[in-house]
Protein backbone atom coordinates (compact mmCIF):
# COMPACT_ATOMS: atom_id res chain seq x y z
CA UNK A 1 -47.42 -38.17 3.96
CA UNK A 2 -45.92 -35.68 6.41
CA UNK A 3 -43.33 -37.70 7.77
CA UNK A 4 -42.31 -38.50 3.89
CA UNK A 5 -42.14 -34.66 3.38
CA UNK A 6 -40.70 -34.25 6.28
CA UNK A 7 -37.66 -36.57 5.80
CA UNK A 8 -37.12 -35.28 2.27
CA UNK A 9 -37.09 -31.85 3.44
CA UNK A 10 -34.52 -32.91 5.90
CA UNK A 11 -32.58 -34.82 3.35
CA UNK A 12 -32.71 -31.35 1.28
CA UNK A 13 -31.28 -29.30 4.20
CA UNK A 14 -29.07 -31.65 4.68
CA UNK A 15 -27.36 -31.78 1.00
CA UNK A 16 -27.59 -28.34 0.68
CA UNK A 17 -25.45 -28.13 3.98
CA UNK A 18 -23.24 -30.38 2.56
CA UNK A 19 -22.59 -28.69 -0.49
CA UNK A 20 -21.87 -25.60 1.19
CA UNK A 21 -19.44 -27.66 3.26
CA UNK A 22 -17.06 -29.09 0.43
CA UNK A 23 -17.68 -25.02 -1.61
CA UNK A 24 -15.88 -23.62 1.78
CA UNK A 25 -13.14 -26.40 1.82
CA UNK A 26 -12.43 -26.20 -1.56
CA UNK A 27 -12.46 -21.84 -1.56
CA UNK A 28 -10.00 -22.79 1.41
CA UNK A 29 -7.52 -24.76 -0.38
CA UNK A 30 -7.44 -22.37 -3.80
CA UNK A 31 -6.67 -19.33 -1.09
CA UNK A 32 -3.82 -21.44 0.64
CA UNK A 33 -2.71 -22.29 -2.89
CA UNK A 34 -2.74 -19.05 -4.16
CA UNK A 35 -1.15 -17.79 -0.57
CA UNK A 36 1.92 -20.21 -1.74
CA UNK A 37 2.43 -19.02 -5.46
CA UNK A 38 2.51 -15.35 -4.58
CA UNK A 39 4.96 -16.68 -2.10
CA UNK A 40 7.33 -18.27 -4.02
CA UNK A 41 6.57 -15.74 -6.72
CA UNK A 42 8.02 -12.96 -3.98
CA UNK A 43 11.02 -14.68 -3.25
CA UNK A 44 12.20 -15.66 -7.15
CA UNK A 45 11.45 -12.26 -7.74
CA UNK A 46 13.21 -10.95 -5.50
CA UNK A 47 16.30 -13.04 -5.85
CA UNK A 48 16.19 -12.28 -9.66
CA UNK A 49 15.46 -8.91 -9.91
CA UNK A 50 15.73 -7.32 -6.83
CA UNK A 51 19.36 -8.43 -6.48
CA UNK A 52 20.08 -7.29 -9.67
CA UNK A 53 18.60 -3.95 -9.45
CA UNK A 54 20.47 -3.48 -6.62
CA UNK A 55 24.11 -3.98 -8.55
CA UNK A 56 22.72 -1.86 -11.28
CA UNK A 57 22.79 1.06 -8.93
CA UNK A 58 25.94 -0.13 -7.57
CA UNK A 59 27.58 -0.16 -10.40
CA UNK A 60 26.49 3.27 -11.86
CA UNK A 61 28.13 4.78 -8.68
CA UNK A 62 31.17 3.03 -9.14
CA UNK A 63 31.72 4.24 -12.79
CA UNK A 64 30.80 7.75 -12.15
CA UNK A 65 33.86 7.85 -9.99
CA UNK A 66 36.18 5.64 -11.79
CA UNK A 67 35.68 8.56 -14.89
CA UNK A 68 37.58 11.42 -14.20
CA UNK A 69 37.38 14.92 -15.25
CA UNK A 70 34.16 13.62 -17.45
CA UNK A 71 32.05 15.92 -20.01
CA UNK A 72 29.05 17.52 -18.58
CA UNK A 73 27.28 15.48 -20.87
CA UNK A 74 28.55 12.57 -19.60
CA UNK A 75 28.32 13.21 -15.88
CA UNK A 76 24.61 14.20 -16.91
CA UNK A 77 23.60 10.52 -18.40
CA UNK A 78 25.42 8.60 -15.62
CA UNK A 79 23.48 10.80 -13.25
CA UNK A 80 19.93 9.92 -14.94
CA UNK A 81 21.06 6.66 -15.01
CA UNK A 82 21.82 6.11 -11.40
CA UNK A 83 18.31 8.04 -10.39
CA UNK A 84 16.65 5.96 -12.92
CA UNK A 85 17.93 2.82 -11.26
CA UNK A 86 17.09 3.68 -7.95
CA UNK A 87 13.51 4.30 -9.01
CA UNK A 88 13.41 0.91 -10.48
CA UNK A 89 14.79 -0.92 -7.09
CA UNK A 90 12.25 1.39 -5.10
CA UNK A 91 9.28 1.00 -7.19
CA UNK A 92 10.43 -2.98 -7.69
CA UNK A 93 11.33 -3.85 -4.25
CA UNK A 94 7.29 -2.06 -3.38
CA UNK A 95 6.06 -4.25 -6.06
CA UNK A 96 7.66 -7.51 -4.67
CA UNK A 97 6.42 -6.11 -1.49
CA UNK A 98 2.92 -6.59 -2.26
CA UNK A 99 2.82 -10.14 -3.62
CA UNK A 100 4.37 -11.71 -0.27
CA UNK A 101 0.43 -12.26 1.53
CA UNK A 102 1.70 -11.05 4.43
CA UNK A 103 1.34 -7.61 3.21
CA UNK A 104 -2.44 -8.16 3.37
CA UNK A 105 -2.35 -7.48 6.51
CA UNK A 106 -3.50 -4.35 7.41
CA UNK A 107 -0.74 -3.65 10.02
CA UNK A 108 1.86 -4.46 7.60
CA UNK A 109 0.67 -1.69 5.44
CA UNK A 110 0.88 0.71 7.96
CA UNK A 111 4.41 -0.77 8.77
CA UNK A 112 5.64 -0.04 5.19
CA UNK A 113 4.23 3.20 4.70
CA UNK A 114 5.48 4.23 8.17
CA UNK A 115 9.31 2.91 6.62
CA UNK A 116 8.71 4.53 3.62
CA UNK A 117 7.76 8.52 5.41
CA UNK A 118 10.11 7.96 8.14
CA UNK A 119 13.13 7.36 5.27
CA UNK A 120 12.11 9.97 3.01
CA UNK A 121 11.85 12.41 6.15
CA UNK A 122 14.93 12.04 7.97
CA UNK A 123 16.68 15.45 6.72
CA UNK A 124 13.84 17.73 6.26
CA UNK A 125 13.00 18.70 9.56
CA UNK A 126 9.54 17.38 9.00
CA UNK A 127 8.51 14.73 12.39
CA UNK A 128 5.81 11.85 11.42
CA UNK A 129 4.08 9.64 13.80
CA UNK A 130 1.10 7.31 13.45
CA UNK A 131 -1.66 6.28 15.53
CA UNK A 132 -2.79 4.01 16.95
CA UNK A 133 0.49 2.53 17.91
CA UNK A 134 0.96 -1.06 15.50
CA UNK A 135 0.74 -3.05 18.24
CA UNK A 136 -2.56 -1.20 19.57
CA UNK A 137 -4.15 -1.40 15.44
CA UNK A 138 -6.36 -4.94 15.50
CA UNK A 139 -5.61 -7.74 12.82
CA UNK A 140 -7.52 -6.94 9.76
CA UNK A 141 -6.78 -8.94 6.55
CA UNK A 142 -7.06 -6.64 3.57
CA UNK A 143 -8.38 -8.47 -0.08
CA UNK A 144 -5.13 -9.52 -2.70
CA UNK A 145 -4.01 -5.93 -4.30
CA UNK A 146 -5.13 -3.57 -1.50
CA UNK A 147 -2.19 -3.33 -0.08
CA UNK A 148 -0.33 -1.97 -3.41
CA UNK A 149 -2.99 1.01 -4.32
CA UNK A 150 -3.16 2.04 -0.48
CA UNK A 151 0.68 2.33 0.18
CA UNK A 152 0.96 4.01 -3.88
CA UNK A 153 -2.04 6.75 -2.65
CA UNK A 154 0.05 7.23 0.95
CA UNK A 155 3.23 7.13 -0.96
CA UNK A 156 2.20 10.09 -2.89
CA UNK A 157 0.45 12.19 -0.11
CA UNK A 158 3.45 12.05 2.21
CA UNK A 159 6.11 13.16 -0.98
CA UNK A 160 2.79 16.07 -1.84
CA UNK A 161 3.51 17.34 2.15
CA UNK A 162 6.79 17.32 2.38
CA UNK A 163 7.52 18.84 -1.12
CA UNK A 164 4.41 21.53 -0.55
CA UNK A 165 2.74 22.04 2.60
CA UNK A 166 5.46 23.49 4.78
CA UNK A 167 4.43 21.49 7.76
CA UNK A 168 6.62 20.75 10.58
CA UNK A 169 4.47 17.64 11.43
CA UNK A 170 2.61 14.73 9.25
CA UNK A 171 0.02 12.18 11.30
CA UNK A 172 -1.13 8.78 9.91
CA UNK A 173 -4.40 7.60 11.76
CA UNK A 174 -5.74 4.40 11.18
CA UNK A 175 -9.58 3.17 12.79
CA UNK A 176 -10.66 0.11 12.12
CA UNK A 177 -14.74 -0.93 12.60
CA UNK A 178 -14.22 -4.77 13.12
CA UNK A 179 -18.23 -4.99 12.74
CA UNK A 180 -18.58 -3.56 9.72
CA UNK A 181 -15.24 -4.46 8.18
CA UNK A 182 -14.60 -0.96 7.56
CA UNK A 183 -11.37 0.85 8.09
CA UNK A 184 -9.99 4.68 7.44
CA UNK A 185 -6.67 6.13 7.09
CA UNK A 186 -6.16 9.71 7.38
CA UNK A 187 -2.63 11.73 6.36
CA UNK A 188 -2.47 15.27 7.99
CA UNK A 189 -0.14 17.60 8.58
CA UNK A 190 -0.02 21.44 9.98
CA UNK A 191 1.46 23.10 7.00
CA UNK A 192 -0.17 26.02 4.71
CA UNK A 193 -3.17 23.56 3.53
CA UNK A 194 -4.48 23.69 -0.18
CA UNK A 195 -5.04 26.49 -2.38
CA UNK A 196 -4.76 25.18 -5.47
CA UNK A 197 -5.25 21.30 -6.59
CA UNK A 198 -2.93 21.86 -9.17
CA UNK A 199 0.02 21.34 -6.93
CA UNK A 200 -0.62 18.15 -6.72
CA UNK A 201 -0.35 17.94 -10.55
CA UNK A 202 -1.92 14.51 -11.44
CA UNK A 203 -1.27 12.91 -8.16
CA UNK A 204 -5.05 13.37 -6.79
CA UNK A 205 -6.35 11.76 -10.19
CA UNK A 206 -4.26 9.19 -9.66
CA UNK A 207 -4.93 8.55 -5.87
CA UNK A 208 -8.73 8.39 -6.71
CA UNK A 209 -8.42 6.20 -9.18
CA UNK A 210 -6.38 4.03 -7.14
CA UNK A 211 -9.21 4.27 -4.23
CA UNK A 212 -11.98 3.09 -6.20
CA UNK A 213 -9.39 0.06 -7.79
CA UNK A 214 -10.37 -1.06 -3.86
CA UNK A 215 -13.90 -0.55 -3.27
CA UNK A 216 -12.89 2.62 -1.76
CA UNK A 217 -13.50 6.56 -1.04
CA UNK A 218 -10.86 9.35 -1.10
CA UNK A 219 -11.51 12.43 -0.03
CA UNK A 220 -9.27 15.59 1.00
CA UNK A 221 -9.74 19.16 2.78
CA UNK A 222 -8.49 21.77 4.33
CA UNK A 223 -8.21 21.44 8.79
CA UNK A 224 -9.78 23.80 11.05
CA UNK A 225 -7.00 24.85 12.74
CA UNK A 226 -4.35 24.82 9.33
CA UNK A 227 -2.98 21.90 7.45
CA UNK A 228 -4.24 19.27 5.09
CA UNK A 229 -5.89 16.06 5.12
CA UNK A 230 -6.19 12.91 3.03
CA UNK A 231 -8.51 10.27 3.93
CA UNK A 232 -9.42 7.27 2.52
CA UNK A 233 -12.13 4.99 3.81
CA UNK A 234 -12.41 1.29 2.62
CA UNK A 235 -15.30 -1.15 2.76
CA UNK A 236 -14.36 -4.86 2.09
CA UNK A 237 -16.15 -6.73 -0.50
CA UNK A 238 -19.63 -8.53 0.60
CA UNK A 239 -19.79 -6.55 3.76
């Protein structure tokens, strides 16, 4: 009677094992599936739209010169127009950004955010620097969508410093707890700090909200020694 247990209790194990085999393979091949639509979803889109964005802006520039001695009114439209358009191509060329799976890579966010500070910094006498270097940050691979609300919360504290704090320096740190699949990334620079939230308008509203999209915390004070911080600390789902 044992033995018959025994074996059946075995032959339980061992179908149980089994089906937790083929659930893996099969939660394997939908993630390499998906992996290859948002793929070829990042390259037609960017082909299509990206391209076209592109001679949008182009072309805006071109007619605002080819119009001479033009009504203020008219000089006024072709300039909303041409801002307009680059706001599109930014905001499109982000979103097309964060379909390709290689931006859920933790590094690669840091990568585009760096591009994105460093470009938006060049002529305002405002340095930025990150650490850990990106070859010194370990390989963490974020959940789909993480990478679009981090770089939009980033995006906006880095436009909030250099429009408002004064600072003559901004820092991106990045610590990752491989354990505990937890990471942080702080923003801080050594400018006036903040007095009032209402500088920052709607943008800390929206950068919270766009925390908690990711199973995440943002938080933001005041430094010891002058300046402003913005950290947000992630936890990845089932950890």
């Amino acid at each position: 009677m044992l033995f018959i247990l025994a074996t059946l209790y075995g032959l339980h194990r061992y179908h149980i094992s089994r089906t937790l085999q083929k659930i893996k393979a099969h939660e394997a091949i939908r993630k390499e599936e998906i992996s290859k639509i948002r793929q070829i979803l990042a390259r037609d889109f960017h082909d299509e739209m990206g391209n076209k964005l592109a001679s949008i802006t182009v072309l805006t520039s071109a007619l605002d010169l080819l119009i001479k001695e033009k009504p203020q009114q008219v000089q006024e439209v072709l300039d909303n127009l041409e801002n307009t358009s680059k706001d599109l191509f930014t905001g499109t060329k982000s979103f097309i950004w964060s379909m390709d799976p290689d931006s859920d890579n933790l590094k690669e966010i840091i990568a585009y955010i760096q591009h994105f500070a460093v470009d938006l910094l060049k002529n305002s006498g405002i340095s930025f620097s990150i650490t850990p270097k990106l070859d010194e940050l370990p390989t963490l691979v974020l959940p789909m969508g993480y990478s679009r609300q981090i770089y939009f919360i980033f995006k906006e504290a880095i436009t909030n410093a250099m429009v408002h704090s004064n600072a003559k320096s901004i820092l991106l740190l990045t610590k990752v707890i491989i354990n505990k699949n937890q990471f942080e990334i702080e923003l801080s620079d050594n400018g006036d700090g903040l007095e009032n939230e209402e500088t920052f308008g709607k943008g800390l509203h929206n950068m919270t909200d766009r925390a908690n999209k990711i199973n995440s915390q943002l938080s933001h004070f005041n430094n010891k020694k002058g300046g402003f911080t913005v950290k947000l600390q992630g936890l990845l789902p089932g950890s």
